[in-house]
Protein backbone atom coordinates (compact mmCIF):
# COMPACT_ATOMS: atom_id res chain seq x y z
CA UNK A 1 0.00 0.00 0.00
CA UNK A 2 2.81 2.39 1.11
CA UNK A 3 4.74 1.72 -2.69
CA UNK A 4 1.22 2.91 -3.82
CA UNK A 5 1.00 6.00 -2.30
CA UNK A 6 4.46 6.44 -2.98
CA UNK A 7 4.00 5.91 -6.44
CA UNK A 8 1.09 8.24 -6.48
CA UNK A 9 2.68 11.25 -4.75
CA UNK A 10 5.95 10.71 -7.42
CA UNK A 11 3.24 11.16 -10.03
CA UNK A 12 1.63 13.67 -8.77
CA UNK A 13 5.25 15.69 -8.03
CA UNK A 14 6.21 15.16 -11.40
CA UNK A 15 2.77 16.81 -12.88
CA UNK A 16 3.30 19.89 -10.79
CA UNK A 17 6.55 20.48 -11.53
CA UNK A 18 5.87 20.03 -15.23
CA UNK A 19 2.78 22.61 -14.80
CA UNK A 20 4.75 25.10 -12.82
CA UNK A 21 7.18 24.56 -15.55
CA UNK A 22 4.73 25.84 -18.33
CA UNK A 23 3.64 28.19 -15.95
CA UNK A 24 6.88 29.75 -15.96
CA UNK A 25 7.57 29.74 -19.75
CA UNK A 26 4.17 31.52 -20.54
CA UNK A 27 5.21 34.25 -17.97
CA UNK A 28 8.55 34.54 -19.73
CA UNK A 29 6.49 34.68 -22.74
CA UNK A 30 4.05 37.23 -21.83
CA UNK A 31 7.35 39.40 -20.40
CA UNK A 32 8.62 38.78 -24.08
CA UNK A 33 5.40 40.04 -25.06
CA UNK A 34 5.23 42.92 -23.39
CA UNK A 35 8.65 44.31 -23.79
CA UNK A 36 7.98 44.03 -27.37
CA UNK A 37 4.77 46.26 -27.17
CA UNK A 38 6.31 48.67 -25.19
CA UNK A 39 9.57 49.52 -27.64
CA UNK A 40 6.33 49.89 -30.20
CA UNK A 41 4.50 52.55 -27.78
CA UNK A 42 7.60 54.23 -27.45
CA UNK A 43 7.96 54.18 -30.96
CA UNK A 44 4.85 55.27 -31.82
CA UNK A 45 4.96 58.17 -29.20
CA UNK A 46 8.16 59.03 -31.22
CA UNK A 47 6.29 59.49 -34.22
CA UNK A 48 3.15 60.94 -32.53
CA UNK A 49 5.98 63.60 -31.09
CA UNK A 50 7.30 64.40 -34.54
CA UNK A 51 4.28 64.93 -36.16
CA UNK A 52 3.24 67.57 -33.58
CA UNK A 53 6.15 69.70 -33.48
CA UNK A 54 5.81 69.30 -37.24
CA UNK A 55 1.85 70.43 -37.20
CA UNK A 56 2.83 73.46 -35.20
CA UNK A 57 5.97 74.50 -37.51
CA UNK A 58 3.12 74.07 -40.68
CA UNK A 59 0.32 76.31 -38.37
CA UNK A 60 3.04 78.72 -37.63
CA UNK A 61 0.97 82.08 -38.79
CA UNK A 62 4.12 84.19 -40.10
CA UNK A 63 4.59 80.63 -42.38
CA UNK A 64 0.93 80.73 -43.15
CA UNK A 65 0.81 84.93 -43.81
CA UNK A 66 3.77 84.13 -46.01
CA UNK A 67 2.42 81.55 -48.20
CA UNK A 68 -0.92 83.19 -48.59
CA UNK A 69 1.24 86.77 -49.92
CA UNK A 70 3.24 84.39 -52.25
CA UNK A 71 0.87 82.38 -53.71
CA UNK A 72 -2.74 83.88 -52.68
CA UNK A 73 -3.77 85.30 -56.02
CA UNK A 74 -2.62 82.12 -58.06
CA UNK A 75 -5.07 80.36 -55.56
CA UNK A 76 -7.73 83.09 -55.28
CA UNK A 77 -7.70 82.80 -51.63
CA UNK A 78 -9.35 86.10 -50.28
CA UNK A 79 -10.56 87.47 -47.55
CA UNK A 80 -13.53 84.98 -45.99
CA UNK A 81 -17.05 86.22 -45.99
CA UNK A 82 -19.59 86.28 -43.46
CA UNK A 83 -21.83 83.91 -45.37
CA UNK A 84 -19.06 81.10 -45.59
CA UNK A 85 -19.28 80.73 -41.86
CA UNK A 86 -22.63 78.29 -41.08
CA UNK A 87 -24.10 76.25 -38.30
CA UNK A 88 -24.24 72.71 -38.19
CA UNK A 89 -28.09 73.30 -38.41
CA UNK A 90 -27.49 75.01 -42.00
CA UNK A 91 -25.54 72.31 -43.09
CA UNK A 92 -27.87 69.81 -41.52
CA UNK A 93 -30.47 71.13 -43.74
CA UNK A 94 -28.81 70.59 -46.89
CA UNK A 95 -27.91 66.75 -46.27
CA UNK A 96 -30.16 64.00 -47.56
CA UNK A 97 -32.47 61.91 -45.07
CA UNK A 98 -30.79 58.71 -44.95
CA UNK A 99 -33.46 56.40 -46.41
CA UNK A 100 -33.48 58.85 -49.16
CA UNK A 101 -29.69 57.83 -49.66
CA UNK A 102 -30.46 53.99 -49.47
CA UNK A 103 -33.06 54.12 -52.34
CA UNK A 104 -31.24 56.05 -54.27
CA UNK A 105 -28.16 55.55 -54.08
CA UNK A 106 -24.93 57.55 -55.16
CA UNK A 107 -26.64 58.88 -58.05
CA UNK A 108 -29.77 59.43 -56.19
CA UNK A 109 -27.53 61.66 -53.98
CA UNK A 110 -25.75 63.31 -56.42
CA UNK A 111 -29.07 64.63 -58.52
CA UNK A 112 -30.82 66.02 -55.40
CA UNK A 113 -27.68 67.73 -53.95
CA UNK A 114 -27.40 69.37 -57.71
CA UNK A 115 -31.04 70.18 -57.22
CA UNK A 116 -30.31 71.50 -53.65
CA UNK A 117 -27.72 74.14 -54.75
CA UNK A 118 -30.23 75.75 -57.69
């Protein structure tokens, strides 16, 4: 009976130690995992830094004031009126319903928006 028992708990030693084993290994995994995904976050953040010092150099308004003097009559950029300035309730009013865009479809759309700006 005692062999049994010993047999048993030798068995049973040997399947915890090859769990805790695997256990292991998928946290060393997972540690893999996650050192890979932060190098990526810190390269993205790179990038995401970049792009925003670059965005303000573009928005710059002595850049902007510049390039409007230079090329503003090749453009015909002007002064903005009054008019071009709407609420989202004016611009509301001038979109489609939405069923009206599924029956009709693209061209549907296109023919009452022409019809719209008459």
């Amino acid at each position: 009976m005692i062999k049994v028992v010993n047999i048993v708990l030798l068995a049973a030693t040997g399947f915890v130690c090859f769990w805790l084993y695997q256990v292991k290994e998928d946290a060393n995994e997972a540690k893999q995992q996650i050192a890979v995904l932060k190098k990526q976050i810190a390269k993205e953040q790179r990038a995401i830094n970049l792009l925003t010092a670059e965005w303000s150099y573009l928005n710059q308004p002595a850049r902007l004031q510049g390039l409007v003097e230079r090329h503003g009559k090749r453009l015909n950029l002007g002064v903005m009126a009054l008019e071009q300035i709407v609420t989202f309730d004016r611009l509301k009013a001038r979109l489609p319903e939405r069923e009206q865009f599924d029956r009709k479809g693209l061209e549907g759309l296109a023919a009452s928006a022409e019809t719209k700006d008459r």
